[in-house]
Protein backbone atom coordinates (compact mmCIF):
# COMPACT_ATOMS: atom_id res chain seq x y z
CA UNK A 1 -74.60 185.70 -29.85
CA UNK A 2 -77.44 187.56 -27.93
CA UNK A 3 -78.16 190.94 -29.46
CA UNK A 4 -80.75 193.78 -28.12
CA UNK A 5 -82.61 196.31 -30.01
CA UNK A 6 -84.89 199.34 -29.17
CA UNK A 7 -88.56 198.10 -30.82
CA UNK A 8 -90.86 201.05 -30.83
CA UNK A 9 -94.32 200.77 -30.87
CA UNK A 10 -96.66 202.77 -32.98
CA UNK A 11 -100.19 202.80 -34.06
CA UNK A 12 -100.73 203.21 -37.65
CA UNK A 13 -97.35 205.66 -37.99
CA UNK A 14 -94.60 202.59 -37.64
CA UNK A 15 -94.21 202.59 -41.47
CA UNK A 16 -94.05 206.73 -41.70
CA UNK A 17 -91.25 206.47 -38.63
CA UNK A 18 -89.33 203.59 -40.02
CA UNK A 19 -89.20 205.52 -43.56
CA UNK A 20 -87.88 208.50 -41.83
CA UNK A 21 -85.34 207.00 -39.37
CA UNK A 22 -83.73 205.51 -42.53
CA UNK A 23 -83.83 208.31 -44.57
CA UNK A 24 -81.77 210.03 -41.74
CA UNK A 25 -79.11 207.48 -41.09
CA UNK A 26 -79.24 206.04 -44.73
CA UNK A 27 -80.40 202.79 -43.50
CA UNK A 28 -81.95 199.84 -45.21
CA UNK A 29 -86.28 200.01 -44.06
CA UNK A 30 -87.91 196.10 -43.82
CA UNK A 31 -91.59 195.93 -43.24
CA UNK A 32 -93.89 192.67 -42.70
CA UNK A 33 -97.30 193.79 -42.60
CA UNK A 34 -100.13 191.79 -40.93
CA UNK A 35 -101.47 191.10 -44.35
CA UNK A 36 -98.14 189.84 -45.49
CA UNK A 37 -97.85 187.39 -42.24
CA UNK A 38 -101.28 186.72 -42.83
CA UNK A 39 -102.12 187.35 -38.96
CA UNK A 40 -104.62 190.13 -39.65
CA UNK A 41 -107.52 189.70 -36.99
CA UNK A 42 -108.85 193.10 -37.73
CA UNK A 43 -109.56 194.35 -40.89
CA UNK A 44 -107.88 197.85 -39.56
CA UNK A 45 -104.74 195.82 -39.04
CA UNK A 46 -104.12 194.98 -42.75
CA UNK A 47 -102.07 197.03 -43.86
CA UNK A 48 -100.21 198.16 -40.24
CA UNK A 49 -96.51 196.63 -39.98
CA UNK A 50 -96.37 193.73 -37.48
CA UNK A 51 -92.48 194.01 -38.08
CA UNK A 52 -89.85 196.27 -39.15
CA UNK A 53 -86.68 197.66 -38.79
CA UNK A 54 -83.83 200.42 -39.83
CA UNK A 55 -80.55 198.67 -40.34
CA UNK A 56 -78.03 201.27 -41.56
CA UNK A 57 -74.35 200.43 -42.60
CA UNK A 58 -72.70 202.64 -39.40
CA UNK A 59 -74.34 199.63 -36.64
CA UNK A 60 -78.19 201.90 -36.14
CA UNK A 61 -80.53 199.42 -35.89
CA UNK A 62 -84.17 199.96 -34.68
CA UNK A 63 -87.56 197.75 -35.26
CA UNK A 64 -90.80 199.15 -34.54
CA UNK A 65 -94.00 197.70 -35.34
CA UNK A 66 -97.86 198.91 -34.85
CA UNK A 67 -99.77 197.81 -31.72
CA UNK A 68 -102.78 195.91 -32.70
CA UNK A 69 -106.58 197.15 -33.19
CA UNK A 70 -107.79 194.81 -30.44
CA UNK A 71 -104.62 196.46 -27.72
CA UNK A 72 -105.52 199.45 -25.91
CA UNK A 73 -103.06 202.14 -26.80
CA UNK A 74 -102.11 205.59 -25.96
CA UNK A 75 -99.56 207.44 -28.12
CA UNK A 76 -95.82 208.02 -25.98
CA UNK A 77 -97.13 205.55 -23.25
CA UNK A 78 -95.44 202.22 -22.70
CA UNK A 79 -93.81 203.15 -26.37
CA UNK A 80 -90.58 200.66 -26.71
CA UNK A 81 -89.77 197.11 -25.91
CA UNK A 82 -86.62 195.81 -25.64
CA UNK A 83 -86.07 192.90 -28.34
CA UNK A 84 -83.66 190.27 -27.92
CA UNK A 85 -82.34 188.19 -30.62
CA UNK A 86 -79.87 185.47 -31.34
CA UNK A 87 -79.53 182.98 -33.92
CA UNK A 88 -79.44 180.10 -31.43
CA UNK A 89 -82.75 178.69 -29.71
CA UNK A 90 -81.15 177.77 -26.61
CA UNK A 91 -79.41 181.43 -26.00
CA UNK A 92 -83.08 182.91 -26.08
CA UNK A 93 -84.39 179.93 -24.33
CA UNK A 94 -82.66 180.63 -21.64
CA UNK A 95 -82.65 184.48 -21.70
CA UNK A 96 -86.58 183.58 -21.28
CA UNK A 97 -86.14 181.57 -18.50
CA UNK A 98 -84.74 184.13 -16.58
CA UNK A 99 -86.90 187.27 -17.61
CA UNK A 100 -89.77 185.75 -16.85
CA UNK A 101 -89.09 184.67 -13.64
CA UNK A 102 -91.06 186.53 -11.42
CA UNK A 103 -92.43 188.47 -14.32
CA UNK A 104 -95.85 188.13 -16.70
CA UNK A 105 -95.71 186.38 -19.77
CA UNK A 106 -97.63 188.29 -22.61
CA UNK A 107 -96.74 185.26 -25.39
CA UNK A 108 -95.73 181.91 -24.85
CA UNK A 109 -92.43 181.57 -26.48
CA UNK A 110 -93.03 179.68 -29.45
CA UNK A 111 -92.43 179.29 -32.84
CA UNK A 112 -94.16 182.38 -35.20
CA UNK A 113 -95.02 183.25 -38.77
CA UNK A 114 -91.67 185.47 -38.75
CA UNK A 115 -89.32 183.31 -36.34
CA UNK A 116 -88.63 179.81 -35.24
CA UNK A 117 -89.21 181.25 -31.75
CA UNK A 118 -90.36 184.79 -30.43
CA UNK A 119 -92.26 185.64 -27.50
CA UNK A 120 -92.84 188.59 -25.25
CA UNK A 121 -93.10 189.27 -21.57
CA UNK A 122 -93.07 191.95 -18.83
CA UNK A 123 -90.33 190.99 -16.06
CA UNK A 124 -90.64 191.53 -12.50
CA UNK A 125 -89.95 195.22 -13.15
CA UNK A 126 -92.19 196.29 -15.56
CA UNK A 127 -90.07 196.13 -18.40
CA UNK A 128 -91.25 194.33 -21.61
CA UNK A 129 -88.84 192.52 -23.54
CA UNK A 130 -89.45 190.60 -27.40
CA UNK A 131 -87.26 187.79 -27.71
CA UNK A 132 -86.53 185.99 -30.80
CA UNK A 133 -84.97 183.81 -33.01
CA UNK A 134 -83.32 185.23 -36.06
CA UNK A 135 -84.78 183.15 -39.32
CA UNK A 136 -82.81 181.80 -41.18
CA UNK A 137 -83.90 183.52 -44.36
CA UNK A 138 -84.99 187.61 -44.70
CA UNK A 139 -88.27 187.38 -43.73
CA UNK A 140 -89.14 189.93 -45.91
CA UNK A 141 -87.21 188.37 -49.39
CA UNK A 142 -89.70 186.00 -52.03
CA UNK A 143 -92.86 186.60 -52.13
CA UNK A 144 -92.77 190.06 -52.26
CA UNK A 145 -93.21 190.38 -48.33
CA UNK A 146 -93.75 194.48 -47.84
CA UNK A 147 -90.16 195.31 -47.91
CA UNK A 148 -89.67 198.67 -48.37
CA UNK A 149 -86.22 199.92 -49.41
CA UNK A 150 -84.88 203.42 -48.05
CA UNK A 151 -84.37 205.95 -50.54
């Protein structure tokens, strides 16, 4: 089953906004840092959330993450994705297949340090789209991953 979710995109502030959205809808906050993923290629980057998301029990559910160091960015400018998840690898295979036809892949679709698969692109009409594969397991359960529970 192929799911879609807003994914905003912050710069330093996606922690701050995903502590507030689920403060508001009483949602349960998960945050993967770069640090935790151990993908940090700036030292500014560290501590930023590479993923994260509101789940509440009424069906809100919003991710967010913060744009890289080395990514130009500009606050309210190109500031959601659409992400696009499943639990199968062939339903988001072939979702990819036909977003990016025509379109501008940003990352290979390939397996991650958060999903069996996940890639991004721009399709042939500017919009970007995240696509991945649910893990299996929380990626944010064990080893004490930067999850951050809603009070």
């Amino acid at each position: 089953m192929i799911t879609t979710t807003t994914h905003l995109n912050f710069r330093g502030e996606a922690r701050a906004a995903l502590e507030l959205y689920g403060s508001v809808v009483g949602g349960r906050v998960s945050v993967v840092t770069y640090d935790d993923a151990h993908a940090v290629q700036d030292p500014a980057d560290a501590g930023r959330v590479l993923w994260g998301e509101v789940v509440g029990d009424g069906g809100f559910h919003v991710m967010a993450y913060d744009v890289p160091a080395r990514t130009p960015f500009e606050r309210g400018v190109n500031s959601t994705f659409v992400s696009v998840r499943s639990t199968s690898p062939e339903e988001v295979s072939a979702c990819w297949a036909g977003l990016a036809e025509g379109g501008r892949v940003v990352q290979d679709l390939a397996p991650s340090g958060w999903s069996p698969l996940y890639g991004m692109l721009e399709d042939r009409f500017g919009i970007v789209w995240v696509l991945d594969v649910v893990p299996t397991a929380d990626p944010t359960a064990g080893s004490g991953a930067g999850a951050v529970a809603a009070p």
